[in-house]
Protein backbone atom coordinates (compact mmCIF):
# COMPACT_ATOMS: atom_id res chain seq x y z
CA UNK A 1 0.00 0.00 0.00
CA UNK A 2 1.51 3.08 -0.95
CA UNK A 3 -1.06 5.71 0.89
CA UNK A 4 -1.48 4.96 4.55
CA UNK A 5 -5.04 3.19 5.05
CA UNK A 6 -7.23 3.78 7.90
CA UNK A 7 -8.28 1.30 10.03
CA UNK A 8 -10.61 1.11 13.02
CA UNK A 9 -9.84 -0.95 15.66
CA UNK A 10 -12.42 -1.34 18.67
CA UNK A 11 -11.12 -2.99 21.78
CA UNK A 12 -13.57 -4.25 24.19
CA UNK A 13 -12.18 -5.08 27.65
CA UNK A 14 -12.32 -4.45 31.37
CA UNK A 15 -9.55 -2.82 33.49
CA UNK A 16 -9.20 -5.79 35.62
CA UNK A 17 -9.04 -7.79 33.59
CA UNK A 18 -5.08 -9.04 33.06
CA UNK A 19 -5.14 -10.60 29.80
CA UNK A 20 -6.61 -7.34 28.21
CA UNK A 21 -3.41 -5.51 29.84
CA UNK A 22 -1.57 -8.15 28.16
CA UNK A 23 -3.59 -7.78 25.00
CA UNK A 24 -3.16 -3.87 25.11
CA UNK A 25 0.36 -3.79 25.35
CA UNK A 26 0.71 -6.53 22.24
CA UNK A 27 -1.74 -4.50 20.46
CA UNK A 28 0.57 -1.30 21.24
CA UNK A 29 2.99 -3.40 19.51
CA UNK A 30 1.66 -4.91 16.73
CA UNK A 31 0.44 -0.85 15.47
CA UNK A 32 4.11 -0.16 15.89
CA UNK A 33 4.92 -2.82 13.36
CA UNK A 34 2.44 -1.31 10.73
CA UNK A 35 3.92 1.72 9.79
CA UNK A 36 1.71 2.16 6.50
CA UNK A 37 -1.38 1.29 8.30
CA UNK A 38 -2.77 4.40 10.79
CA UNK A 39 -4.78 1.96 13.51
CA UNK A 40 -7.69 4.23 14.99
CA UNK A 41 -8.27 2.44 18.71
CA UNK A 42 -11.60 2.94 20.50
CA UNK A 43 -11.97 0.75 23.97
CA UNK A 44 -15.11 -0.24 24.89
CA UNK A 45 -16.73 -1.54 28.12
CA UNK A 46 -17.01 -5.28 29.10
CA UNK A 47 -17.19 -6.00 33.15
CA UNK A 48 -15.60 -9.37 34.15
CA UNK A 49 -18.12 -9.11 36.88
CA UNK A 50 -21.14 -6.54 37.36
CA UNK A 51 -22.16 -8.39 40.61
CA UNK A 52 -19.00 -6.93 42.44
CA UNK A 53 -20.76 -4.15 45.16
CA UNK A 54 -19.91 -0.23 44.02
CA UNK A 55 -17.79 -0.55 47.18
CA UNK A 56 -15.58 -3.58 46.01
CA UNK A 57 -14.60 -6.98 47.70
CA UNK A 58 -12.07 -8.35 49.57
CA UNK A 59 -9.66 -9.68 46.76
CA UNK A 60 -8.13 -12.77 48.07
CA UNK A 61 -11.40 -13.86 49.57
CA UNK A 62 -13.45 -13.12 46.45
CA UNK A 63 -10.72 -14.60 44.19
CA UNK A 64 -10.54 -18.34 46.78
CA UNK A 65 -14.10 -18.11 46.30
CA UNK A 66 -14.00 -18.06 42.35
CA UNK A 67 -10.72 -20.60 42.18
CA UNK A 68 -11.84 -22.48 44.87
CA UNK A 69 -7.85 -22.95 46.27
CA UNK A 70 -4.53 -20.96 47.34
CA UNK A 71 -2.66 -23.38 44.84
CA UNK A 72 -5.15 -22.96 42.22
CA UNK A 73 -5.11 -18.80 42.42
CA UNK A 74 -1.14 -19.53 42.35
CA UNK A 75 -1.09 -21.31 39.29
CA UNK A 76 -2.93 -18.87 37.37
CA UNK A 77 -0.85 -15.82 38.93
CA UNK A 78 2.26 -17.78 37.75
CA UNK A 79 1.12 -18.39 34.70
CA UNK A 80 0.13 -14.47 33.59
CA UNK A 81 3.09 -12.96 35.48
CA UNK A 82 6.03 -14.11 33.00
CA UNK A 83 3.64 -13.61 29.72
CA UNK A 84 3.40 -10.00 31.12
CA UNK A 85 7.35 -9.68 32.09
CA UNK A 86 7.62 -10.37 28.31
CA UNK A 87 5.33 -7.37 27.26
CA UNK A 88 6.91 -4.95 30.04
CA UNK A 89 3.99 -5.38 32.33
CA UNK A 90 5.45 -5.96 36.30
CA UNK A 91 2.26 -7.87 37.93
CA UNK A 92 1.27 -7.26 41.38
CA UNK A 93 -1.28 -9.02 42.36
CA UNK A 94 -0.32 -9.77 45.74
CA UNK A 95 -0.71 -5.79 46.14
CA UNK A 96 -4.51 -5.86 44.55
CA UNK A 97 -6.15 -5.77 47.90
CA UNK A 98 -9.85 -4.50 46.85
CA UNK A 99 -11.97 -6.73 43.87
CA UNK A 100 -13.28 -3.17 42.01
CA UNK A 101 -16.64 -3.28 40.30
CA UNK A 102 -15.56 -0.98 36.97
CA UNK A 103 -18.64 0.23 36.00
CA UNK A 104 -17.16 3.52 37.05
CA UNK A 105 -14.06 3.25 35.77
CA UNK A 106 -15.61 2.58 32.08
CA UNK A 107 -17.60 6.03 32.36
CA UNK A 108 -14.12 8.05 32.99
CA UNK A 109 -13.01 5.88 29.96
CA UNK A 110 -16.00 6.89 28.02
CA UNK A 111 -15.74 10.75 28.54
CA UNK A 112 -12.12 10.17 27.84
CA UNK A 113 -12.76 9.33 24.13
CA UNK A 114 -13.75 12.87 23.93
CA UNK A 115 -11.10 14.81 25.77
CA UNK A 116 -8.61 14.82 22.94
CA UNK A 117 -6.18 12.96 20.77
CA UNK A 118 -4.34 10.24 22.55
CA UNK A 119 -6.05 10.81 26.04
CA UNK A 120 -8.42 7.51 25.81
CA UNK A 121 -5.50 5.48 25.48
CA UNK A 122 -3.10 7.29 28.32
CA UNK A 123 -6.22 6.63 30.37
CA UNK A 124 -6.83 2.94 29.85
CA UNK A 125 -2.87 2.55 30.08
CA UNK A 126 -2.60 4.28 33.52
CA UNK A 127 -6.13 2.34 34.85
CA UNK A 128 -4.04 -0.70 33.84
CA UNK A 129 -1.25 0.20 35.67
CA UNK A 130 -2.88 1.53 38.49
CA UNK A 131 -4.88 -1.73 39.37
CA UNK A 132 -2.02 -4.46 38.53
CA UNK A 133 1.30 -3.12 39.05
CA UNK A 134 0.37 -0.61 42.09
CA UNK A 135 -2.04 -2.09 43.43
CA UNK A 136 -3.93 1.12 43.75
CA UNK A 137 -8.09 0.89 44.31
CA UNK A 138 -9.57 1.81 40.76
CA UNK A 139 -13.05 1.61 42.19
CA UNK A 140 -12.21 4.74 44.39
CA UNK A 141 -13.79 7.93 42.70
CA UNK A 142 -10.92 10.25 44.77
CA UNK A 143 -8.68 7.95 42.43
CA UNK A 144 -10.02 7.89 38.97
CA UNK A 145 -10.31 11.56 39.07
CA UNK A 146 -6.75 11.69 39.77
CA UNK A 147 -5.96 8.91 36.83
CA UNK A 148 -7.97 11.00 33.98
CA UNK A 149 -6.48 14.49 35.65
CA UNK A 150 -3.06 13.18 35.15
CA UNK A 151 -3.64 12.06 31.51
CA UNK A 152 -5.40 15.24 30.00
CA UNK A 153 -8.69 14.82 31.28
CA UNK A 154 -10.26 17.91 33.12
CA UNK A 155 -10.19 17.35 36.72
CA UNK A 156 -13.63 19.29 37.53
CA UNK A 157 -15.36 17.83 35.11
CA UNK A 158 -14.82 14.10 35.87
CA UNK A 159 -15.22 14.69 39.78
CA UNK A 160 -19.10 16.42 38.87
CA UNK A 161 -19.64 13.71 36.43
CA UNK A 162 -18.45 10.88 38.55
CA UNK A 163 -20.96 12.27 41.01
CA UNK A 164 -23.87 11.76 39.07
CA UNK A 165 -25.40 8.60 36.99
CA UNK A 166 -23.75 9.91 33.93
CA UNK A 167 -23.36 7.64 31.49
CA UNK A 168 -23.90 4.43 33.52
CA UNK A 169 -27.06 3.27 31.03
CA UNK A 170 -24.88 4.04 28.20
CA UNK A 171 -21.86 2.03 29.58
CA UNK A 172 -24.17 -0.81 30.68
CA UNK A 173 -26.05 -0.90 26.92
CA UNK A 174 -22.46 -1.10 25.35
CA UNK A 175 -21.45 -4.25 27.57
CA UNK A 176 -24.92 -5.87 26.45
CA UNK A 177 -24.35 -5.01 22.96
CA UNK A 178 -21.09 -6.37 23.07
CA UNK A 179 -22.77 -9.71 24.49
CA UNK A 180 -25.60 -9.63 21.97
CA UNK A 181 -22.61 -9.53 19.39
CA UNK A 182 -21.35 -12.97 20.88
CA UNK A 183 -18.62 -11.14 22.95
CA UNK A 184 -18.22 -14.04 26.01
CA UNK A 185 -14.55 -13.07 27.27
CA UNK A 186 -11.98 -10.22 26.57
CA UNK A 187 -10.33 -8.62 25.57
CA UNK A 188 -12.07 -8.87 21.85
CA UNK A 189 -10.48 -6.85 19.02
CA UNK A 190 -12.99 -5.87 16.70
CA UNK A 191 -11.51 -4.45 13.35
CA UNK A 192 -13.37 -1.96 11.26
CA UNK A 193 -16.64 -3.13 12.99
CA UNK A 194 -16.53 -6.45 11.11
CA UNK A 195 -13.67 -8.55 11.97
CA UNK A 196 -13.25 -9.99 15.61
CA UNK A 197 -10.09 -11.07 17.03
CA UNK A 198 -10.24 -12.79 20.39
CA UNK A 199 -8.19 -12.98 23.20
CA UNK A 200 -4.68 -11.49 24.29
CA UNK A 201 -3.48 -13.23 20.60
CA UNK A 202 0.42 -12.38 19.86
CA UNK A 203 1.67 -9.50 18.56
CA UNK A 204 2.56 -10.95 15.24
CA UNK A 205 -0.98 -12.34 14.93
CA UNK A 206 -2.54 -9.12 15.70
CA UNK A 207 -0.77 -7.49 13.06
CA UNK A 208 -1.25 -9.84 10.63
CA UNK A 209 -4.99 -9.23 10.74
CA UNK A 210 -4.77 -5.56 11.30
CA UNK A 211 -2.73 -5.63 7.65
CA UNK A 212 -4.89 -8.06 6.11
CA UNK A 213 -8.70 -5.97 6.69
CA UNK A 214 -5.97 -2.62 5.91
CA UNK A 215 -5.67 -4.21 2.39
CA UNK A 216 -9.04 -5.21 1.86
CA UNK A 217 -10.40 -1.83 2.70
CA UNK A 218 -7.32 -0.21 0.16
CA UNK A 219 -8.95 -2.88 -2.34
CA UNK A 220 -12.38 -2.06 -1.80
CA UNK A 221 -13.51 -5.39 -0.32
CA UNK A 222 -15.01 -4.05 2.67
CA UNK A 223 -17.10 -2.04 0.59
CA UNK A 224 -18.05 -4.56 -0.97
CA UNK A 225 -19.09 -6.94 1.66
């Protein structure tokens, strides 16, 4: 392709969710690796688990009770940690003491799409960070104010917002939309609102199919579909 093509890429995740950290940082990649292609990334809302109280859990207890076992939680912990070593990504989820429900956490995402170039991303990024390599509460309103402040979102704004029910139907019609679509675990990469990639695939595989629907659309396939 000798004109860079266009390409939409929506990713639909949740913030505590580690494989989507995984996937984000391998998608970071693989748009690194297409220089010709200019990737367009959206994130929308999924929640792991809606059930979780606006005031969060007790981690360890509400993970046992999922796993069912100390050695079970373990293996799974030991089995993300060195996949996200190799993406730059220091787990800490000894350090995760509160289970966050995210429905809030998706609304500062939301209103981030629309606070400038660049700032959804820094968000998502930082509410990544935040949750699995700090440890920090991303439930807390005091704290996602702080998050979007520090990554170009306006800090007055959010804390009014965050205050009200803003957004939350919008948020929660997204995550059943994404379910009505057949969207059962994340992260999902949905390309040019056709395509679906699932799960935290590899880099390479990511931007394989990010080139392919690139030269379809060049082409005039997807036009044509």
């Amino acid at each position: 392709m000798s004109d860079k093509q266009t390409i939409s890429v929506d990713v639909i995740s949740d913030v505590v969710c580690p494989w989507c950290y995984i996937g984000q940082k391998r998608l970071e990649k693989a748009v690194a690796a297409l220089p010709n292609v200019e990737v367009d990334v959206h994130w929308r809302p999924y929640q792991l688990d809606p059930t979780i109280p606006p005031e969060g859990k007790d981690r360890r207890q509400y993970m046992l009770a999922k796993f069912g076992s100390e050695e079970k939680l373990k293996q799974i912990h030991d089995r993300i940690v060195p996949l996200g070593a190799a993406e730059g990504i220091d787990f800490h989820f000894e350090d995760i003491r509160i289970a966050a429900n995210t429905l809030d956490a998706h609304r500062v995402i939301r209103w981030a799409a629309s606070a400038g170039e660049g700032v959804q991303n820094r968000v998502v990024k930082a509410l990544f960070a935040a949750n699995f390599e700090k440890g920090d509460y991303i439930g807390n309103k005091a704290e996602l104010t702080r998050i979007a402040a520090e990554n170009g979102m306006d800090e007055a704004l959010v804390t009014s917002l965050l205050a009200s029910d803003a957004d939350k139907d919008a948020v929660q019609a997204e995550i059943e939309q994404a379910q009505r679509m057949g969207v059962t675990g994340v992260p999902c990469f949905l390309l040019e609102g056709k395509y679906a990639v699932m799960g935290a695939q590899d880099t390479a595989v990511l931007a394989d199919a990010i080139r392919q629907v690139a030269e379809m659309k060049a082409s005039g396939q997807l036009a044509a579909e």
